[in-house]
C-alpha atoms as a PDB file:
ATOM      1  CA  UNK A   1     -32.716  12.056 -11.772  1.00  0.00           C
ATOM      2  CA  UNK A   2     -30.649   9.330 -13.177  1.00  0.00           C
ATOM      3  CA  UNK A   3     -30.129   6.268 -11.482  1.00  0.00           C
ATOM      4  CA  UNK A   4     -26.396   5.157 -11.794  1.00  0.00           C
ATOM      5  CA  UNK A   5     -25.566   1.818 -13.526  1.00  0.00           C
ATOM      6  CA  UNK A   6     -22.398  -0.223 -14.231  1.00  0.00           C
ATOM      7  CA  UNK A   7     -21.715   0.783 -18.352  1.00  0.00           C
ATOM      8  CA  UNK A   8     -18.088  -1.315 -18.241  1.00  0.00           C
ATOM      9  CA  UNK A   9     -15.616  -4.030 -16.646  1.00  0.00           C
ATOM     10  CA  UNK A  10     -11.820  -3.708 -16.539  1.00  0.00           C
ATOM     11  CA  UNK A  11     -10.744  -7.112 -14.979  1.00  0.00           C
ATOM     12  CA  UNK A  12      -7.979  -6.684 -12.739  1.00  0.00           C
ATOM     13  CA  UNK A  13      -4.839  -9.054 -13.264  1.00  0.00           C
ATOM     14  CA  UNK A  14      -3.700 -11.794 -11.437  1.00  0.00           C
ATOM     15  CA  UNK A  15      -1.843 -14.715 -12.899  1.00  0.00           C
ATOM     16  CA  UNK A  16      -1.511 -16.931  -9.427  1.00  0.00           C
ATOM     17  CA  UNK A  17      -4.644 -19.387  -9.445  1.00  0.00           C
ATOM     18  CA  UNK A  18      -4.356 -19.381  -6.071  1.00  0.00           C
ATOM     19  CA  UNK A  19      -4.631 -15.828  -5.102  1.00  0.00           C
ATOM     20  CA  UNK A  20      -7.310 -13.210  -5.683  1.00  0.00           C
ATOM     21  CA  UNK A  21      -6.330  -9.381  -7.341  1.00  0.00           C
ATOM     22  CA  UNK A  22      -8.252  -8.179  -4.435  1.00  0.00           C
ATOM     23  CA  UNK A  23      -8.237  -4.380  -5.094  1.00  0.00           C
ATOM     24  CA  UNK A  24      -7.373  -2.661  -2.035  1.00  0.00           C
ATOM     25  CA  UNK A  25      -7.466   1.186  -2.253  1.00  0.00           C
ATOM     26  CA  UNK A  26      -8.116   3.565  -5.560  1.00  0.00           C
ATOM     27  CA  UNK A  27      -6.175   6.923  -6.180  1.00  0.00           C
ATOM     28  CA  UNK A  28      -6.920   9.671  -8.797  1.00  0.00           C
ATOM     29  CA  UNK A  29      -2.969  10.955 -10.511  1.00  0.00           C
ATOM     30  CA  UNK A  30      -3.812  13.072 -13.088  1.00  0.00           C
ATOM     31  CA  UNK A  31      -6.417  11.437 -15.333  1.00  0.00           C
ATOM     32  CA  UNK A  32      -5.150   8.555 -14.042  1.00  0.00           C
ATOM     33  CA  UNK A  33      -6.925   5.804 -11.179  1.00  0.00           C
ATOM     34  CA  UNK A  34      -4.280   4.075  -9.441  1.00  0.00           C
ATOM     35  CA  UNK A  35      -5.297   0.765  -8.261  1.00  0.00           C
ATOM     36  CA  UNK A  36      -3.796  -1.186  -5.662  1.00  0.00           C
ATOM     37  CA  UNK A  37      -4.020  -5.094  -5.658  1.00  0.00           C
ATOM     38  CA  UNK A  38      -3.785  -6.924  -1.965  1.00  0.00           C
ATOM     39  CA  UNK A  39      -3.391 -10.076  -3.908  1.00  0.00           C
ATOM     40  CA  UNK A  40      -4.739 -12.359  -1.043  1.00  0.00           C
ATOM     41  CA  UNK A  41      -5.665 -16.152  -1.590  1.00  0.00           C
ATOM     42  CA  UNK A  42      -9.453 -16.540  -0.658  1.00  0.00           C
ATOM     43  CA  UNK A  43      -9.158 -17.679   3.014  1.00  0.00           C
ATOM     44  CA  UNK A  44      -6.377 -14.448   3.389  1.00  0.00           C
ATOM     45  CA  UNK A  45      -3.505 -16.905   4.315  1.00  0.00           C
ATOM     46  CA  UNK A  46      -1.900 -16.604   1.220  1.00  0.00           C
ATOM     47  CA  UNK A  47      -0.387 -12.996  -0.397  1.00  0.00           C
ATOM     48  CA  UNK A  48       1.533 -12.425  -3.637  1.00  0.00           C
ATOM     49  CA  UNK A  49       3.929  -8.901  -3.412  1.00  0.00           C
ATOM     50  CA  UNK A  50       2.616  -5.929  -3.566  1.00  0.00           C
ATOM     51  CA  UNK A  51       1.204  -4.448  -7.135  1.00  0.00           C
ATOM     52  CA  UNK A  52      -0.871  -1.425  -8.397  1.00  0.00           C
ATOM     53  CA  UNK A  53      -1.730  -0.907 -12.066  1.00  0.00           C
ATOM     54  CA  UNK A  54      -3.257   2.586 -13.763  1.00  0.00           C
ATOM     55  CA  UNK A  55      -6.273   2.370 -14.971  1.00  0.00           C
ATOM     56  CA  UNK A  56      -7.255   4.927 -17.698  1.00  0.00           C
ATOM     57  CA  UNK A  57     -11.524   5.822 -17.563  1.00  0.00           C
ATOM     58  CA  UNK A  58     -10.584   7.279 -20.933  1.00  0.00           C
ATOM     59  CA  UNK A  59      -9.801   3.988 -23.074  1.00  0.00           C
ATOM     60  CA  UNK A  60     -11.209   1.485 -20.438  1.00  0.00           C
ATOM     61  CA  UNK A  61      -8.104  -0.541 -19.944  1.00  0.00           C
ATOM     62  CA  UNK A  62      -4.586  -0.857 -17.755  1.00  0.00           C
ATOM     63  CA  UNK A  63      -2.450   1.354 -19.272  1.00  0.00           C
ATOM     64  CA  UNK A  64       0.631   0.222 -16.520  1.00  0.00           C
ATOM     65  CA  UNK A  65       1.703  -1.757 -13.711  1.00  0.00           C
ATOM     66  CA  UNK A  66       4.106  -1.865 -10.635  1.00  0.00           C
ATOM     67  CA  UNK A  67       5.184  -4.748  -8.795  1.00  0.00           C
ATOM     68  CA  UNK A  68       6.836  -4.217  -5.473  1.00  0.00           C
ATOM     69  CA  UNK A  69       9.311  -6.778  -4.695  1.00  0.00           C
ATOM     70  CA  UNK A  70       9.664  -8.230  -0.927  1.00  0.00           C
ATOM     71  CA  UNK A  71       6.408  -6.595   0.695  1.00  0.00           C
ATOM     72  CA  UNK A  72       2.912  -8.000   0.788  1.00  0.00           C
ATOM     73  CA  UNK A  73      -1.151  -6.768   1.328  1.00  0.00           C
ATOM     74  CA  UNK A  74      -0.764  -3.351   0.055  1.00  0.00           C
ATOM     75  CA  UNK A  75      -3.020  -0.578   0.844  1.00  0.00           C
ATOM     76  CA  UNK A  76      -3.866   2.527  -1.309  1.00  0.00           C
ATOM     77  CA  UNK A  77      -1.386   5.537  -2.771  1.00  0.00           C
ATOM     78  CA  UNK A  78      -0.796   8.326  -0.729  1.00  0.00           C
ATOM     79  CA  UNK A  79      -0.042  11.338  -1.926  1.00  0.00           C
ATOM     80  CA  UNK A  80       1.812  14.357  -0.755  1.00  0.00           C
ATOM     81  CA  UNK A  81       0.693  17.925  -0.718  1.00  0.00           C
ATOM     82  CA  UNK A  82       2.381  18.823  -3.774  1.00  0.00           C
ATOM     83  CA  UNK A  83       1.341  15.689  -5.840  1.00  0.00           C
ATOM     84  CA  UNK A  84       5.205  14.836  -6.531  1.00  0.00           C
ATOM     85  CA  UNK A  85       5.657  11.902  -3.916  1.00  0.00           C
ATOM     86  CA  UNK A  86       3.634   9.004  -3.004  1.00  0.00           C
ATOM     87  CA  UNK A  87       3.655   6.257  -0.244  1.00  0.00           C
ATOM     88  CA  UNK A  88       1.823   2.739  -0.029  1.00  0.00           C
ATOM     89  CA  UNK A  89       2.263   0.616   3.135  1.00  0.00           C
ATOM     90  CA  UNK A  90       2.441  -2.864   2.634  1.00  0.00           C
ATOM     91  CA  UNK A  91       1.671  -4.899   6.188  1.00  0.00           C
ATOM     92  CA  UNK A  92       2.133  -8.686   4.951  1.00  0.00           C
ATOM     93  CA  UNK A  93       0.095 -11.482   5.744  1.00  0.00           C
ATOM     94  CA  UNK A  94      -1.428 -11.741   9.362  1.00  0.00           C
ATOM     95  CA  UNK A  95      -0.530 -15.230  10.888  1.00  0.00           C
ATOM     96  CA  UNK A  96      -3.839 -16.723  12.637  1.00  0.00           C
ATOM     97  CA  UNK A  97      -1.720 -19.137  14.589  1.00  0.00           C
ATOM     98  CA  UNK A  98       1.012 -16.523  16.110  1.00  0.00           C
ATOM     99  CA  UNK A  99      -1.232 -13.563  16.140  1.00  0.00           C
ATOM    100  CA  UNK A 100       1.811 -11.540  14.592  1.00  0.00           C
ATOM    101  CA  UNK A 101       2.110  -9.944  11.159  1.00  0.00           C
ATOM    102  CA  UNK A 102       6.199 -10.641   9.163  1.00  0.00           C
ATOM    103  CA  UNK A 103       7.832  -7.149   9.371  1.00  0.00           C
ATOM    104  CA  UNK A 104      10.634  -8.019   6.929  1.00  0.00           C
ATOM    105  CA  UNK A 105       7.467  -8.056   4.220  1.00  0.00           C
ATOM    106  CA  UNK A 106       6.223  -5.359   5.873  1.00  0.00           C
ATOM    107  CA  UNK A 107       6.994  -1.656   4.315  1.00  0.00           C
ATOM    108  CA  UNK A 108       6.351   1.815   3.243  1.00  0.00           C
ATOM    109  CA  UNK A 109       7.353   2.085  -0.717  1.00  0.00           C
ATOM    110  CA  UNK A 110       8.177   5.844  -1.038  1.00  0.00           C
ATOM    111  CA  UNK A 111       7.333   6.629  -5.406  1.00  0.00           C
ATOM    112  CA  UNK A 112       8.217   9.790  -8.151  1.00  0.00           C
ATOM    113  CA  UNK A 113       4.659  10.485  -8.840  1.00  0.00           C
ATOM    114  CA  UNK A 114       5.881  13.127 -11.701  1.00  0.00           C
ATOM    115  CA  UNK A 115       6.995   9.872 -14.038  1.00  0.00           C
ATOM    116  CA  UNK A 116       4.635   7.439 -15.978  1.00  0.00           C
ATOM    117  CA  UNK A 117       4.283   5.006 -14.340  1.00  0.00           C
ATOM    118  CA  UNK A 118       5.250   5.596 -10.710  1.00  0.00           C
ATOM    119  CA  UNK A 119       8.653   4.802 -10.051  1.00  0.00           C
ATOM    120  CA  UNK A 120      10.312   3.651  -6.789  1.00  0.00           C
ATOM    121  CA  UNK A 121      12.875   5.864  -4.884  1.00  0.00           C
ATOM    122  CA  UNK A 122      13.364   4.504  -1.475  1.00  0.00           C
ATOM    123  CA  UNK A 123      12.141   2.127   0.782  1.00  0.00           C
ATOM    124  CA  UNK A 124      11.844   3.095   4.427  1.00  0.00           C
ATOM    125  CA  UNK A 125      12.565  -0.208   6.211  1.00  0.00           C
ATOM    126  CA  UNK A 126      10.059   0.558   8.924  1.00  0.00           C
ATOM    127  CA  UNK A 127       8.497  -2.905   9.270  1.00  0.00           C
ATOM    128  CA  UNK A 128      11.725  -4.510  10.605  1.00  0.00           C
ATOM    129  CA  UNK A 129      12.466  -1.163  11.955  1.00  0.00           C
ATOM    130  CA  UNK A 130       9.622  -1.807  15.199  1.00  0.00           C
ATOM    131  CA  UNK A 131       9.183  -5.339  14.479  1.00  0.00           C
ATOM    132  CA  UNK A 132       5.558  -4.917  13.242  1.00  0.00           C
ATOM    133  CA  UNK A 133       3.231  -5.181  10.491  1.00  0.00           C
ATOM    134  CA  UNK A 134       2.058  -1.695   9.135  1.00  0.00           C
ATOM    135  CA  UNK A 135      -1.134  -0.548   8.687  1.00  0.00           C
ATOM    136  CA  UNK A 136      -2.350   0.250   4.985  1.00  0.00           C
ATOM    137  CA  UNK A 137      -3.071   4.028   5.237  1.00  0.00           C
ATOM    138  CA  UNK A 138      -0.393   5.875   5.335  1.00  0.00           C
ATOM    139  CA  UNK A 139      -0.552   9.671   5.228  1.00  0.00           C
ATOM    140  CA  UNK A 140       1.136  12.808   4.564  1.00  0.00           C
ATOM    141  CA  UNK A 141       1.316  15.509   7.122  1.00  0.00           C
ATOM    142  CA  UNK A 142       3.474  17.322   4.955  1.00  0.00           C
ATOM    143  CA  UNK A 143       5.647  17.270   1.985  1.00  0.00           C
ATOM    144  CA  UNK A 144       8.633  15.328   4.233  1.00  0.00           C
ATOM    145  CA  UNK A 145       6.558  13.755   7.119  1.00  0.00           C
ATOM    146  CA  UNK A 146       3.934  10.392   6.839  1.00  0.00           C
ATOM    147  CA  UNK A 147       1.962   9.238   9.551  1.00  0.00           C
ATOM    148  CA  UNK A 148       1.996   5.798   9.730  1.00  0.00           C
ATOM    149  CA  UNK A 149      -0.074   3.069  11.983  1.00  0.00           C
ATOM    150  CA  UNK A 150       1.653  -0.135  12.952  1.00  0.00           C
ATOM    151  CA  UNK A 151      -0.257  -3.470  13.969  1.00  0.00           C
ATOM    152  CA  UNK A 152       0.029  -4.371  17.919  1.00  0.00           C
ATOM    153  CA  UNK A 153       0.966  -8.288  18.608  1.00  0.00           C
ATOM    154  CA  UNK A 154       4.625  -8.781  17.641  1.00  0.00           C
ATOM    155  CA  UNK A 155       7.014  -6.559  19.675  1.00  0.00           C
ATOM    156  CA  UNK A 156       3.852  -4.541  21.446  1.00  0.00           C
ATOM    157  CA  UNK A 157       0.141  -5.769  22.421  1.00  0.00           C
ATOM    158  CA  UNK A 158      -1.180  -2.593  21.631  1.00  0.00           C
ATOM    159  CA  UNK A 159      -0.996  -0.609  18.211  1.00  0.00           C
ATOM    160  CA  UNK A 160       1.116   2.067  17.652  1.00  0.00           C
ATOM    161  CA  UNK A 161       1.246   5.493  15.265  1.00  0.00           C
ATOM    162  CA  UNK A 162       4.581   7.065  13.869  1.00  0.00           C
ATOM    163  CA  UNK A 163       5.656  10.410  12.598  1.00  0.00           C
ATOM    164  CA  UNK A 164       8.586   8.806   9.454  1.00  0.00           C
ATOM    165  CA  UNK A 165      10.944  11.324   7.917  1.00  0.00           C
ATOM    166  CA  UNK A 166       9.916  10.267   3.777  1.00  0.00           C
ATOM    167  CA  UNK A 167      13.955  11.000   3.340  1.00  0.00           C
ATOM    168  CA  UNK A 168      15.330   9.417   5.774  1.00  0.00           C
ATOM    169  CA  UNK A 169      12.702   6.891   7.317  1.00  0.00           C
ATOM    170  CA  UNK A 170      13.727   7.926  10.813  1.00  0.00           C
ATOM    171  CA  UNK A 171      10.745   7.864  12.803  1.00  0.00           C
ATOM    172  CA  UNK A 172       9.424   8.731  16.242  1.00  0.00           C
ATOM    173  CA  UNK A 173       6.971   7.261  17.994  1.00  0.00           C
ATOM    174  CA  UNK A 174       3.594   8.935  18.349  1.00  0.00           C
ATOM    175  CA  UNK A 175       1.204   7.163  20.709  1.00  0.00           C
ATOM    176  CA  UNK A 176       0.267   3.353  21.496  1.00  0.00           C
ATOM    177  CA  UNK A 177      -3.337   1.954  22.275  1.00  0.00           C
END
């Protein structure tokens, strides 16, 4: 038996001093291993928009990177049954003083996983949708449908899951704890 050991280092970027890449989720896309970056400060107050870069175990390096615009503390790529869409949830920064996550940086980011890199196509506008933060981990139930967890603490105590058309980012309401 062989006892596994780290052979290599790819240093993830992050050109705020004050926040931390903090990689939040890996994906496999072909022979690529999507990334994503939470970029939180140290103490988690802090958060930079959302960002995930391909990594390539071939050549050791980045080979690409997407920044997402408006939404912050993004979780890992989802991917649909047929490989051809993807979703990351973004929930923003949790305030310690309110208790309450800010839904209007709070998102799923629907991709076109069949381009190099990744490349935007909607946004669903769920956050300010039910006044929430959303969980990081969306999934797909099927080729049109996520399931998606939202935070309790802002417009509900208790937290809440969602059935969201990927089209149209109509939603219903699946349960609440």
């Amino acid at each position: 038996t062989k006892t596994p050991k780290i052979i290599g280092r790819i240093a993830m970027p992050e050109e705020d001093s004050a926040l931390l890449p903090r990689p939040s989720g890996m994906t496999l896309l072909g022979e690529t291993v999507v990334v994503t970056l939470g970029r939180l400060s140290a103490a988690f107050k802090l958060a930079g928009e959302g960002r995930f870069v391909g990594v390539s175990p071939v050549v050791n390096k980045i080979t690409w990177t997407v920044n997402l615009k408006g939404v912050k503390n993004c979780g890992r790529l989802a991917k649909s049954p047929s490989g051809e869409l993807g979703a990351i949830a973004c929930s923003s920064v949790f305030d310690g003083t309110t208790f309450q996550y800010r839904p209007d940086e709070s998102d799923v980011v629907i991709f076109d996983l069949t381009v190099t890199p990744p490349k935007e196509i909607r946004r669903l506008g769920l956050g300010k949708a039910i006044d929430s933060g959303l969980m990081t981990n969306p999934e797909f139930a099927s080729e049109s449908k996520l399931f998606v967890l939202a935070y309790g603490g802002n417009s509900t105590p208790g937290d809440r899951a969602f059935a969201v058309d990927v089209e149209t980012g109509n939603f219903e309401q699946l349960l609440e704890a």
